[in-house]
N, C-alpha and C. Protein backbone atom coordinates (compact mmCIF):
# COMPACT_ATOMS: atom_id res chain seq x y z
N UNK A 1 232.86 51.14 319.17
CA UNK A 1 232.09 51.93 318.25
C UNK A 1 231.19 52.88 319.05
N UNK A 2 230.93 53.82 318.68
CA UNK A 2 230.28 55.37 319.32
C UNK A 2 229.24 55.30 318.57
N UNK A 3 227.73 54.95 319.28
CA UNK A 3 226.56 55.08 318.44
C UNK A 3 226.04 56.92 318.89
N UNK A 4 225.90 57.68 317.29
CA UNK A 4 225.68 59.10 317.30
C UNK A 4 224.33 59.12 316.73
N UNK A 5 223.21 57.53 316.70
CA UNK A 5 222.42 58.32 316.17
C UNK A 5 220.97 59.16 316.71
N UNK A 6 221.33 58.83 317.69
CA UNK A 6 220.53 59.80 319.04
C UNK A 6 220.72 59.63 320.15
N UNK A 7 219.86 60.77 321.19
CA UNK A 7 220.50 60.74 322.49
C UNK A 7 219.81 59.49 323.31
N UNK A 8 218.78 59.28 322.63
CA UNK A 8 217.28 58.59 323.18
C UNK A 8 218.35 57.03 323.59
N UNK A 9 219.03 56.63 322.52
CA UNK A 9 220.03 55.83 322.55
C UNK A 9 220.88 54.78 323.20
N UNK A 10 221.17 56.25 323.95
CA UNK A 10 222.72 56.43 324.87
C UNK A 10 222.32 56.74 326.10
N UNK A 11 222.97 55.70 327.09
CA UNK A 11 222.88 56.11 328.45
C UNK A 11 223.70 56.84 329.26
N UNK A 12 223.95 57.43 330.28
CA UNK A 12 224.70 58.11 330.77
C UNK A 12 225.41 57.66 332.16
N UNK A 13 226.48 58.21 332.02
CA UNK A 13 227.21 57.26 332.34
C UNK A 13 227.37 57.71 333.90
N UNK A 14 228.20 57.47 335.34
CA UNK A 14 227.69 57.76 336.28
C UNK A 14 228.51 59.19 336.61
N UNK A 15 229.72 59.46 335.99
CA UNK A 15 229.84 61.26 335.98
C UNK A 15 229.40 61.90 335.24
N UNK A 16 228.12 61.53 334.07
CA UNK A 16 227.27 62.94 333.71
C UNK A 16 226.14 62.56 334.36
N UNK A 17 225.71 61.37 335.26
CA UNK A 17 224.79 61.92 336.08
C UNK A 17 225.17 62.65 336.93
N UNK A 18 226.40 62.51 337.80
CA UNK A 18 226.95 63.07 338.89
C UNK A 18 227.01 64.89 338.42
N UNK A 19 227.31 64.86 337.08
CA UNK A 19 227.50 66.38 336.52
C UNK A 19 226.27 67.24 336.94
N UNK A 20 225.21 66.51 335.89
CA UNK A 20 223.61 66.95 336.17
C UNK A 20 223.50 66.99 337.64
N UNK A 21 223.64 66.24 338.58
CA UNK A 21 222.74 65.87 339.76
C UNK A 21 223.56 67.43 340.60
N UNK A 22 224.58 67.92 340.75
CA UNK A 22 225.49 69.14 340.93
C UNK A 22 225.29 70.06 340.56
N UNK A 23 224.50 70.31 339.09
CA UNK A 23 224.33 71.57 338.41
C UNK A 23 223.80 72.34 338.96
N UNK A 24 224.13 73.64 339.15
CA UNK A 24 223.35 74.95 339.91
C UNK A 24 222.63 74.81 338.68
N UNK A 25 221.38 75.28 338.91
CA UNK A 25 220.20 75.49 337.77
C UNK A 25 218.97 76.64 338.71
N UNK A 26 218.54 77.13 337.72
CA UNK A 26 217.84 78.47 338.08
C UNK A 26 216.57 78.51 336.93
N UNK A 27 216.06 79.39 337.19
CA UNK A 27 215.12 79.94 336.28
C UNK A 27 215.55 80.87 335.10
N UNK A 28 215.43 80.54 333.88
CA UNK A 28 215.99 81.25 332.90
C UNK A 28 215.11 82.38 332.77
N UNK A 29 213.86 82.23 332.70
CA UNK A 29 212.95 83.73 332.30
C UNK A 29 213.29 84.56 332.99
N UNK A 30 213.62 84.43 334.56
CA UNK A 30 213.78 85.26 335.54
C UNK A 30 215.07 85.92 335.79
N UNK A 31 216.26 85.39 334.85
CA UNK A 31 217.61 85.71 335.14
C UNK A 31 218.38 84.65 335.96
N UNK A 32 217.83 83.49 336.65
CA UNK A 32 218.39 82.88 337.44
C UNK A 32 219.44 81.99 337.41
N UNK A 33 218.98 81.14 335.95
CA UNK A 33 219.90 80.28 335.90
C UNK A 33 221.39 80.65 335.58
N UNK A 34 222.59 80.08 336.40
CA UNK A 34 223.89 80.63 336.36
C UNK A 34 224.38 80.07 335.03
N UNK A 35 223.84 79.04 334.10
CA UNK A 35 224.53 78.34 333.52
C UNK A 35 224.02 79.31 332.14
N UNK A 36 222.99 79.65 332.19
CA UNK A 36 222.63 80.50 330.76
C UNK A 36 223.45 82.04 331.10
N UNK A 37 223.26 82.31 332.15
CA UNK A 37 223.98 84.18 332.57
C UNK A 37 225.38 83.94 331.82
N UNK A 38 225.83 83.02 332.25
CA UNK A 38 227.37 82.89 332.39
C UNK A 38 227.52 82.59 330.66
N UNK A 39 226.69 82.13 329.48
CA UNK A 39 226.81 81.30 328.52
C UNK A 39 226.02 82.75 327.38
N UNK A 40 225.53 83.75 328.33
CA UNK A 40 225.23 84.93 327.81
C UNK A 40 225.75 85.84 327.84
N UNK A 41 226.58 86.06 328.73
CA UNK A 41 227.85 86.64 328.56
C UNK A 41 228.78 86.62 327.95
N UNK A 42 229.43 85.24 327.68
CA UNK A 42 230.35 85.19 326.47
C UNK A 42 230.15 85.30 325.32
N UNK A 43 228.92 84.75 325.10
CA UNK A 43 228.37 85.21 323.65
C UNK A 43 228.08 86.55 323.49
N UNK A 44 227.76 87.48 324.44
CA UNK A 44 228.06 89.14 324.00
C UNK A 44 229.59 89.29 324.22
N UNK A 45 230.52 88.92 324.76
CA UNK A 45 231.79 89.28 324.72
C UNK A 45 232.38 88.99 323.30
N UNK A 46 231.95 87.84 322.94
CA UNK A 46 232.19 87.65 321.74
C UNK A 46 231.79 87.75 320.29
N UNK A 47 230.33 88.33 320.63
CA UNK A 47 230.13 89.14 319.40
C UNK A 47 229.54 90.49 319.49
N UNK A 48 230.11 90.94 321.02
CA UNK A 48 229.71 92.66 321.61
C UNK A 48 228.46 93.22 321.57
């Protein structure tokens, strides 16, 4: 059974820590972070 009723919940398991602990991360106000640039881009590609 898959408990969905929050994240507070659910622990994580040791490849989404491994995911997180890897993540390039940046500063969003500043332009930095690669994960929002890249996630702002497609969303103007896709709605221009």
């Amino acid at each position: 059974m898959i408990d969905l009723r929050s994240d507070t919940v659910t622990r994580p398991d040791d490849a989404m820590r491994e995911a997180a602990r890897d993540a390039e991360v940046g500063d969003d106000v500043y332009g930095e972070d690669p994960t929002v640039n890249e996630l702002q881009e497609r969303v103007a590609d896709v709605l221009g």
